[in-house]
C-alpha atoms as a PDB file:
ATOM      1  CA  UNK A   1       8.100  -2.731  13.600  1.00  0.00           C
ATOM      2  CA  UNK A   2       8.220  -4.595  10.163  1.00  0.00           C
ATOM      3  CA  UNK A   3      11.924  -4.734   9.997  1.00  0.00           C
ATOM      4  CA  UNK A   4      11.904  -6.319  13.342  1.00  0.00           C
ATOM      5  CA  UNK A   5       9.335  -8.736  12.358  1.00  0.00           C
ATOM      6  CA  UNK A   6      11.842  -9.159   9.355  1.00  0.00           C
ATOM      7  CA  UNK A   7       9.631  -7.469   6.622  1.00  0.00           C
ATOM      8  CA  UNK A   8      10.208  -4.284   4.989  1.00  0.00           C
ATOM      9  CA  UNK A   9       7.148  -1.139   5.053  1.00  0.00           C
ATOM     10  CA  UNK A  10       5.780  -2.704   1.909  1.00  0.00           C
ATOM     11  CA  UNK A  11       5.144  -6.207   3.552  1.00  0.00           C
ATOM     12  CA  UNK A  12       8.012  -7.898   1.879  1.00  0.00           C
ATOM     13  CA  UNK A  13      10.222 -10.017   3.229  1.00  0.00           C
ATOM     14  CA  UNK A  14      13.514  -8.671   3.591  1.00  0.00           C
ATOM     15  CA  UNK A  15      16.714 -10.343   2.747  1.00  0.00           C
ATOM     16  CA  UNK A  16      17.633 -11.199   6.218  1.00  0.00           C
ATOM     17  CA  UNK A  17      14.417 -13.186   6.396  1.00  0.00           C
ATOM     18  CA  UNK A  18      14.219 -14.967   3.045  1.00  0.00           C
ATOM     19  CA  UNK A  19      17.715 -16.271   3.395  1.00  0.00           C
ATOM     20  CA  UNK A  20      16.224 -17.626   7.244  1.00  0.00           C
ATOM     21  CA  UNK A  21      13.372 -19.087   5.192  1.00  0.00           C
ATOM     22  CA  UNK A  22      15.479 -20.685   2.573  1.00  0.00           C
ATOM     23  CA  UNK A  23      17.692 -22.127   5.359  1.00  0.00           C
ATOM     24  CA  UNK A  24      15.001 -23.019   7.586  1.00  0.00           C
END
């Protein structure tokens, strides 16, 4: 569920989605 959402167990982002967010 979290890695789908793009966040790991621990509720950080993973790398996948902070590259997304830096793009975005």
């Amino acid at each position: 569920y979290y890695q789908l959402c793009g966040w790991d167990a621990e509720g950080v982002p993973t790398r996948e989605t902070l590259q997304r967010l830096g793009l975005d």
